[in-house]
Protein backbone atom coordinates (compact mmCIF):
# COMPACT_ATOMS: atom_id res chain seq x y z
CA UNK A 1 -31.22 52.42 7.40
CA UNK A 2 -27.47 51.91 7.85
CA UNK A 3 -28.47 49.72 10.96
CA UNK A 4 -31.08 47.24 8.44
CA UNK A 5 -28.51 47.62 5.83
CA UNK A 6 -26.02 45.87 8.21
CA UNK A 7 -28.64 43.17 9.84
CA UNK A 8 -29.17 42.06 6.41
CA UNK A 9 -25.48 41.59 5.32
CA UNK A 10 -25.18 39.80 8.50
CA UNK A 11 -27.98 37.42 7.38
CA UNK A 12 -26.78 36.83 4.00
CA UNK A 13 -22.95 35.68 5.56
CA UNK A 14 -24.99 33.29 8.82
CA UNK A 15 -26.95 31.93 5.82
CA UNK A 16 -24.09 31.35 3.29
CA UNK A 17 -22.21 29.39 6.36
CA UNK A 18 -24.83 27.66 7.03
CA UNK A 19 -25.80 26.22 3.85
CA UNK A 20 -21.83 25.73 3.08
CA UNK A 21 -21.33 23.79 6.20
CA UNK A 22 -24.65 21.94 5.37
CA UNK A 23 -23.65 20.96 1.99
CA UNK A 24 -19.93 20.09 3.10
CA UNK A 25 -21.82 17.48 6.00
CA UNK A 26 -23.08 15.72 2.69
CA UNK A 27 -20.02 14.65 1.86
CA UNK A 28 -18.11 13.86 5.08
CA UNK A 29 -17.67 10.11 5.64
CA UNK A 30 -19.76 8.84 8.73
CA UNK A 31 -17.62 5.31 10.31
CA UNK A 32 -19.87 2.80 12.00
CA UNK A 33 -17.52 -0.33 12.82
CA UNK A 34 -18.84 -3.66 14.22
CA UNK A 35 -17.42 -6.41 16.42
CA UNK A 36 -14.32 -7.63 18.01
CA UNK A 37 -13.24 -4.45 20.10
CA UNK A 38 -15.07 -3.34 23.07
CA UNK A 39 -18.08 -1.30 22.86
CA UNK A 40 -15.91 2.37 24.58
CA UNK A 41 -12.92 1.31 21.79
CA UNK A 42 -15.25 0.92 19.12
CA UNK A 43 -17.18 4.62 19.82
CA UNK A 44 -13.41 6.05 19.94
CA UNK A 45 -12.24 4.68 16.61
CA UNK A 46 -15.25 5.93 14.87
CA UNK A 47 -14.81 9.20 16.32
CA UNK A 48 -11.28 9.42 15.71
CA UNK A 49 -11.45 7.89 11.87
CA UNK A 50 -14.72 10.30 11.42
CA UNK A 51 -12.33 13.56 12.73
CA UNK A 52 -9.32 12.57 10.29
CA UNK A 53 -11.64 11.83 7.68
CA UNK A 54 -13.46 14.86 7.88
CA UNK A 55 -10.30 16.79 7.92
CA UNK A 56 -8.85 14.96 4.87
CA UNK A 57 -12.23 15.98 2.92
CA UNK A 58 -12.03 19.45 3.96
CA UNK A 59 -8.36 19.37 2.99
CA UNK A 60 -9.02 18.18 -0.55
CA UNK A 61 -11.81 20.39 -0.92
CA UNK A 62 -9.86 23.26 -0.41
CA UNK A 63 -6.64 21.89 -2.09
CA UNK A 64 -4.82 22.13 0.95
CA UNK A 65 -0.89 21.84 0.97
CA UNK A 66 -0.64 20.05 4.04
CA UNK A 67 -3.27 17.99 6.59
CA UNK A 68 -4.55 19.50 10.34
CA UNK A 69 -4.67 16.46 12.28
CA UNK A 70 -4.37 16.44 16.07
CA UNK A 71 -2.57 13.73 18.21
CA UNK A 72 -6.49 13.43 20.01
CA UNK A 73 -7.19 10.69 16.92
CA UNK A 74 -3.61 9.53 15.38
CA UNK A 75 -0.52 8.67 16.82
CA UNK A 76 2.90 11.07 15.86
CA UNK A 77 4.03 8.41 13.56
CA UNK A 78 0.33 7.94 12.03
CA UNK A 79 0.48 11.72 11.41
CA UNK A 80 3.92 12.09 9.66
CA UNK A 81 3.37 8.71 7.14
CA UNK A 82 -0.57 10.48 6.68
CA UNK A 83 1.05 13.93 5.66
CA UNK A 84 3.62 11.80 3.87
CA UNK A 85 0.49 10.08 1.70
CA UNK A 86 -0.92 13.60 1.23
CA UNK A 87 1.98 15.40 -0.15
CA UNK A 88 2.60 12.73 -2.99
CA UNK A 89 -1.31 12.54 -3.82
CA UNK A 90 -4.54 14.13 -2.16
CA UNK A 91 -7.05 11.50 -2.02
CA UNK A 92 -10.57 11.52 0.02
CA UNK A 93 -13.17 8.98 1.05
CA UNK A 94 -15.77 8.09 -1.49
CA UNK A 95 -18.46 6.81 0.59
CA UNK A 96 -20.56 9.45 2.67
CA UNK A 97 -21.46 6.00 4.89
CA UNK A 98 -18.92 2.73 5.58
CA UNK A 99 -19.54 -0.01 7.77
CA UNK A 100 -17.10 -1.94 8.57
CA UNK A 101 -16.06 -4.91 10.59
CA UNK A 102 -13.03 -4.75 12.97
CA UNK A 103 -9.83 -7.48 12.91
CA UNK A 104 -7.63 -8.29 15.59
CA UNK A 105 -3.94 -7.06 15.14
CA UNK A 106 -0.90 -7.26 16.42
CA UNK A 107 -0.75 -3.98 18.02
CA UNK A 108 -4.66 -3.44 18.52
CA UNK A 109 -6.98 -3.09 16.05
CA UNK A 110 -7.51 -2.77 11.65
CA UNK A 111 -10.71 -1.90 9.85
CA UNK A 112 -9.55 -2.95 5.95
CA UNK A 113 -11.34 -1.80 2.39
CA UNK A 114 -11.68 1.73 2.79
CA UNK A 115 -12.63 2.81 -0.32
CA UNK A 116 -10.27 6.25 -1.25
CA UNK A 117 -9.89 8.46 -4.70
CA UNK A 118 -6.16 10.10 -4.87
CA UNK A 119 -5.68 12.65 -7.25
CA UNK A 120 -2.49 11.32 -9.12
CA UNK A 121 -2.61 9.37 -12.89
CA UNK A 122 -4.59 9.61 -15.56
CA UNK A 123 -6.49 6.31 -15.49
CA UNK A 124 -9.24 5.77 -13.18
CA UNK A 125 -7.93 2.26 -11.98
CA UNK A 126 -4.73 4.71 -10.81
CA UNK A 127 -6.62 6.82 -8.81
CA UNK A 128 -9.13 4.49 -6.28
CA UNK A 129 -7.15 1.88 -4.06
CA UNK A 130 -8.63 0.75 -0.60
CA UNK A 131 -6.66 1.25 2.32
CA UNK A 132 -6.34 -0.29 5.23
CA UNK A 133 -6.86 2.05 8.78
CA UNK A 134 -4.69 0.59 11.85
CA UNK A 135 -6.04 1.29 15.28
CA UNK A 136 -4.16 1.42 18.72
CA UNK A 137 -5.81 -1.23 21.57
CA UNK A 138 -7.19 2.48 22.82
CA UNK A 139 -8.50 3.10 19.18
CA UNK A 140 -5.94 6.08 18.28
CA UNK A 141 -5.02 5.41 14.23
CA UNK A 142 -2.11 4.36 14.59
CA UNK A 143 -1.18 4.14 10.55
CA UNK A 144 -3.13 4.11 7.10
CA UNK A 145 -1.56 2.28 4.19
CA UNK A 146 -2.75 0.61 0.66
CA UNK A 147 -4.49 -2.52 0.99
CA UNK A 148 -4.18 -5.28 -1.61
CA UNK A 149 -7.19 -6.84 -3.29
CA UNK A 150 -9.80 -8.69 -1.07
CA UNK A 151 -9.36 -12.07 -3.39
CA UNK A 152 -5.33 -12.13 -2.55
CA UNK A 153 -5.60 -11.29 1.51
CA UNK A 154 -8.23 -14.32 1.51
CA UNK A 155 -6.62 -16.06 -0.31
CA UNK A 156 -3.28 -15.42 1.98
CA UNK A 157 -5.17 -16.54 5.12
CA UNK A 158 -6.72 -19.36 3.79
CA UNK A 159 -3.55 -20.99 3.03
CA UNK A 160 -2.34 -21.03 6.74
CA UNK A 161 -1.92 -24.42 8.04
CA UNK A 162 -1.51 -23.84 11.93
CA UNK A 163 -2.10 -21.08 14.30
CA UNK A 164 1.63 -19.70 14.31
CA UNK A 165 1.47 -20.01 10.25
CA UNK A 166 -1.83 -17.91 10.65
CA UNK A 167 -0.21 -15.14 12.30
CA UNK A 168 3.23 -15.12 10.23
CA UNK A 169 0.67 -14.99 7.46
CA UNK A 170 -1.25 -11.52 8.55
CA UNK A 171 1.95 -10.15 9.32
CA UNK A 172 3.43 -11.08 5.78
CA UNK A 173 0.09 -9.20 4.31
CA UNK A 174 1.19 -6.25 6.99
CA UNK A 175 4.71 -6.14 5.11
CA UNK A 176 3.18 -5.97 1.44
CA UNK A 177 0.92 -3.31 2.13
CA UNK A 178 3.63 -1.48 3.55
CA UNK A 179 6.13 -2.34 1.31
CA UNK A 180 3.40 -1.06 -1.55
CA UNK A 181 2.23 2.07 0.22
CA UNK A 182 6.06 3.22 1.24
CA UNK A 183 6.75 2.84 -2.98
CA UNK A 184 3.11 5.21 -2.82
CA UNK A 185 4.83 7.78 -0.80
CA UNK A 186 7.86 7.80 -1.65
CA UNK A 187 9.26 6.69 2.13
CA UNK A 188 12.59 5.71 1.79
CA UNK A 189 12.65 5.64 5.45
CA UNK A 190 10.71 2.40 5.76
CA UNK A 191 12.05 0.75 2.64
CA UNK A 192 16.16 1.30 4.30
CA UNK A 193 14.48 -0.41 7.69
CA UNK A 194 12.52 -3.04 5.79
CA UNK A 195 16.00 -4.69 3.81
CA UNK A 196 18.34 -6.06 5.11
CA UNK A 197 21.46 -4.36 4.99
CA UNK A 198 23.04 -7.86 2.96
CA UNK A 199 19.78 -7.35 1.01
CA UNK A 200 20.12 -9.43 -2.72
CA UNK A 201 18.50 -7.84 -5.34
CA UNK A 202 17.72 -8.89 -8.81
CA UNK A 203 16.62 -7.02 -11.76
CA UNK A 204 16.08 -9.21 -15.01
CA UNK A 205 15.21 -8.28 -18.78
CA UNK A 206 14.37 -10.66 -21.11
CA UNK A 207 17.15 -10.54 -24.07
CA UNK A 208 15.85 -9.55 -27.66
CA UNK A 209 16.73 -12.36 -29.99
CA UNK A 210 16.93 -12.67 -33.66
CA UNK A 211 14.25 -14.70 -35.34
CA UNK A 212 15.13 -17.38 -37.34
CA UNK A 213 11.67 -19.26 -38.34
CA UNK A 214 9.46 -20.24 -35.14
CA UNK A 215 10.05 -18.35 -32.19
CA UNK A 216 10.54 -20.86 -29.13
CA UNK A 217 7.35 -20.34 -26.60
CA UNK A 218 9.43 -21.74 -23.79
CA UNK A 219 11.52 -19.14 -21.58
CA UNK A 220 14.99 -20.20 -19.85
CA UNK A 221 17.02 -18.37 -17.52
CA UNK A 222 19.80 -18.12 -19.59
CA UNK A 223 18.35 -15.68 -22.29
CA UNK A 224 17.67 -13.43 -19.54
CA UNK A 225 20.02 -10.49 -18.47
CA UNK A 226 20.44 -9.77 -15.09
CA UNK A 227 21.37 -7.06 -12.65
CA UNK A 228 22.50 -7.52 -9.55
CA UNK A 229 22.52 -4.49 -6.58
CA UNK A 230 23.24 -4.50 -3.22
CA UNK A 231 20.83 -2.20 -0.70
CA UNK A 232 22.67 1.20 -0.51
CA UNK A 233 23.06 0.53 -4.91
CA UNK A 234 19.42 0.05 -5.10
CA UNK A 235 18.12 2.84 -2.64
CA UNK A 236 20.76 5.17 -4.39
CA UNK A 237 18.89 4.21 -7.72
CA UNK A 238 15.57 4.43 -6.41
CA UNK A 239 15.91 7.76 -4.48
CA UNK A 240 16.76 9.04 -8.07
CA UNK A 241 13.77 7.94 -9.46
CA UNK A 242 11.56 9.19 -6.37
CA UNK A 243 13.33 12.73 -6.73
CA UNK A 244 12.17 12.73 -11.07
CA UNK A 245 8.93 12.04 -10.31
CA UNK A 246 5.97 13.73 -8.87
CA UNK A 247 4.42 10.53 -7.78
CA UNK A 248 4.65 6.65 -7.86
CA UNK A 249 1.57 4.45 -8.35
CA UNK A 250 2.62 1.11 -7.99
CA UNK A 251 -0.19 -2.02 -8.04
CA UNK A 252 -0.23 -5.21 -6.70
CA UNK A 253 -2.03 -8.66 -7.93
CA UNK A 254 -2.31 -12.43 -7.89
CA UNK A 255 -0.47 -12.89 -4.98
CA UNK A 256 1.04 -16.29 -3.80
CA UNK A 257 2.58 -16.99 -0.55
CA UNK A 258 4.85 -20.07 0.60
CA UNK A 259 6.62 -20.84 3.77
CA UNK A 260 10.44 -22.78 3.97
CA UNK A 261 9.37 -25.79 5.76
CA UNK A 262 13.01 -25.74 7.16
CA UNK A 263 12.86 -22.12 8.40
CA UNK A 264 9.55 -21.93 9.18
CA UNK A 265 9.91 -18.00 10.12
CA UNK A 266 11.25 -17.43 6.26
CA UNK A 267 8.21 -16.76 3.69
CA UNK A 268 8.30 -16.24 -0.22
CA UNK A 269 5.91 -13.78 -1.51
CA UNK A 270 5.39 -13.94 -5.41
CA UNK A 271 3.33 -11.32 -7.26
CA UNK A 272 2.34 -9.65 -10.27
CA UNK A 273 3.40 -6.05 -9.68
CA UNK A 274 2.26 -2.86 -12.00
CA UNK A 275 4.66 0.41 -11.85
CA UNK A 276 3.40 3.80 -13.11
CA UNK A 277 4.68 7.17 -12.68
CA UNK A 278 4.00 10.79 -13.15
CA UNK A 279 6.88 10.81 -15.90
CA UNK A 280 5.35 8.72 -17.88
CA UNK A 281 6.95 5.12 -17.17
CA UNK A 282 5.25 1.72 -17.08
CA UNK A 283 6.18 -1.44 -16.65
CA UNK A 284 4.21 -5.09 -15.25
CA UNK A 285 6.24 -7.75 -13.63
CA UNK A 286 7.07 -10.54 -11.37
CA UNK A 287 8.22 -9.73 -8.22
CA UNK A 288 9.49 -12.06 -5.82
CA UNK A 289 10.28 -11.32 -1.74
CA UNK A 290 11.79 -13.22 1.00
CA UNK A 291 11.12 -12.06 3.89
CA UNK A 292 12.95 -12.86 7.21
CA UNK A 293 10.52 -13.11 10.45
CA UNK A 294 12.95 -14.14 13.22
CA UNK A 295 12.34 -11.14 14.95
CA UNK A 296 8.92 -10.68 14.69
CA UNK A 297 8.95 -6.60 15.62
CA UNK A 298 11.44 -6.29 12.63
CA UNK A 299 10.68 -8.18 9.45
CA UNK A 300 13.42 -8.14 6.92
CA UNK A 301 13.35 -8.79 3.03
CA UNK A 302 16.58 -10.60 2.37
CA UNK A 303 15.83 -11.11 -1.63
CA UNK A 304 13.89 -9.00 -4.22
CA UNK A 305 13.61 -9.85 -7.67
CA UNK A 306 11.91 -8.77 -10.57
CA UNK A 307 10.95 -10.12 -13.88
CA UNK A 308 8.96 -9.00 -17.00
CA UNK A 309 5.45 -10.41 -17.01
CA UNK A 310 5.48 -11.28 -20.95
CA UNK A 311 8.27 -12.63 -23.16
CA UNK A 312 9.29 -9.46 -25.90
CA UNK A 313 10.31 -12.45 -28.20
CA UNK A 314 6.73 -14.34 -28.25
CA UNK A 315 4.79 -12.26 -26.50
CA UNK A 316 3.22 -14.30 -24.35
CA UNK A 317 2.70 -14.45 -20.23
CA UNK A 318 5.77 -15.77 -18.32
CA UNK A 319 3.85 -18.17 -15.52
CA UNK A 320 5.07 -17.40 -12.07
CA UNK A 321 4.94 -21.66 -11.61
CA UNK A 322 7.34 -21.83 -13.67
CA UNK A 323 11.06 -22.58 -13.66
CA UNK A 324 11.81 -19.43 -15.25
CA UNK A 325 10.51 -17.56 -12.29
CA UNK A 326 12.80 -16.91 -9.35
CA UNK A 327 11.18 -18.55 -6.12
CA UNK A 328 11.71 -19.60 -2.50
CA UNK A 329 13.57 -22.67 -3.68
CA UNK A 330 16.14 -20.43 -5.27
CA UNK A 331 17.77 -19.06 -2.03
CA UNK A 332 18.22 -21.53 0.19
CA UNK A 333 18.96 -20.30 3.52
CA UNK A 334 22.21 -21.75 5.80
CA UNK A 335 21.53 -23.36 9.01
């Protein structure tokens, strides 16, 4: 009796573990990527994105703390700016299936437009970005960070007038989706490598004015107020605001790149740029980057400004084509 008694208990706790770890395989994301790499790379970055992946979900699931990933399928510095992610906001796959195609990068390979829920915000267009997955040439992930929209990176590319201008452009997307995702995570280890240390940045607020009949719908420079910080100011600021808040959700959108035909390796990156927080704070501007590429392995932002994205007088958009927006041809650069 005692020995049936135990056989059955036995049964019930194979069966329960089997049907758990049959229901959990419904929701693990299966990776089938196509082209570009060869056939052995391509069979090791599916396994290794299925294994982190499959972690990730069983991490969520169980509202994990912290992520179990081995150095077998990410790199050490992969793992830290993963954990990183995690610890500001879960997040999971939302596909049980993606297919994907593989791009050439710098370093190896990137499979772009993974589609991910994090668990931060209240509104649902808060909560699902697609990220981008980086891959080693031996198909190790090598980093995962926020991609932008799929309009603005084509649109990015397609403006690329040579080969060289091709591959500044990819590795000016590279920088925004960094830039983004280390705002994300609250890295302020990235953002102190990524400006320069004579970093010039610009904060400006439209002045309230007193109305006296027609407000004018035309914005000039000179009834805006502006701030102006130096790196180790606006880190100091910004660490502040990183320590105050649980999480940072910031968005990017309509994205515009130029070149300085002069300086060929300077770029100017306009964009519309949405900030949310846990504590409550919102705000929509223009931001505006210029980004050094001398040195190719160390990309430096030299200029950041931001704008409001409406006039408070008249309410109505401030165009980034406009003279009221700061630009490339605002800093020019010494020979």
């Amino acid at each position: 009796m005692l020995k049936y008694k135990f056989f059955r208990q036995f049964a019930a706790v194979l069966l329960c573990s089997l049907l758990c770890t049959r229901a959990y395989a419904q929701y693990a994301t299966e990776f089938t990527f196509m082209e570009t790499a060869p056939e052995n790379v391509i069979k090791t970055m599916e396994t290794n994105a299925n294994k982190v992946f499959e972690e990730i979900k069983r991490a969520y699931d169980q509202n994990k703390p912290g992520l179990s990933l081995s150095l077998n399928n990410v790199t050490a510095d992969a793992g830290k700016r993963i954990q990183t992610l995690w610890a500001t906001s879960h997040f999971y796959c939302t596909e049980t299936g993606i297919r994907a195609r593989i791009l050439k990068s710098k370093t190896g390979y990137q499979v772009r437009n993974i589609p991910v829920f994090f668990k931060q915000g209240n509104k649902p267009e808060d909560q699902y970005h697609d990220i981008v997955l980086e891959f080693t040439a031996g198909g190790k992930i090598s980093d995962v960070y926020i991609s932008i929209a799929q309009n603005d990176y084509t649109g990015i590319m397609a403006g690329a007038k040579e080969v060289a201008d091709m591959r500044h452009r990819q590795m000016v997307v590279d920088v925004v989706e960094n830039f983004r995702t280390a705002y994300n995570r609250k890295d302020m280890s990235f953002l102190n490598d990524i400006y320069s240390d004579d970093a010039l940045i610009i904060t400006g607020k439209v002045l309230k004015q007193q109305k006296r009949g027609d407000v004018p719908t035309a914005l000039d420079r000179k009834k805006i107020a502006y701030s102006v910080l130096n790196k180790k100011q606006y880190l100091a600021n910004l660490q502040k605001v990183f320590n105050s808040n649980s999480y940072i959700n910031i968005k990017f959108d309509n994205i515009v790149v130029t070149r300085n035909e002069g300086h060929p390796n300077i770029y100017g990156v306009t964009l519309q740029q949405e900030w949310n927080s846990s504590g409550g704070y919102h705000d929509e501007g223009w931001l505006f980057l210029m980004i050094d590429y001398k040195d190719e392995d160390n990309p430096l932002i030299w200029v950041r400004t931001w704008q409001p994205l409406k006039d408070p007088n008249s309410g109505e958009d401030i165009h980034y084509n406009t003279e009221d927006i700061f630009g490339l041809g605002d800093f020019p650069v010494r020979k």
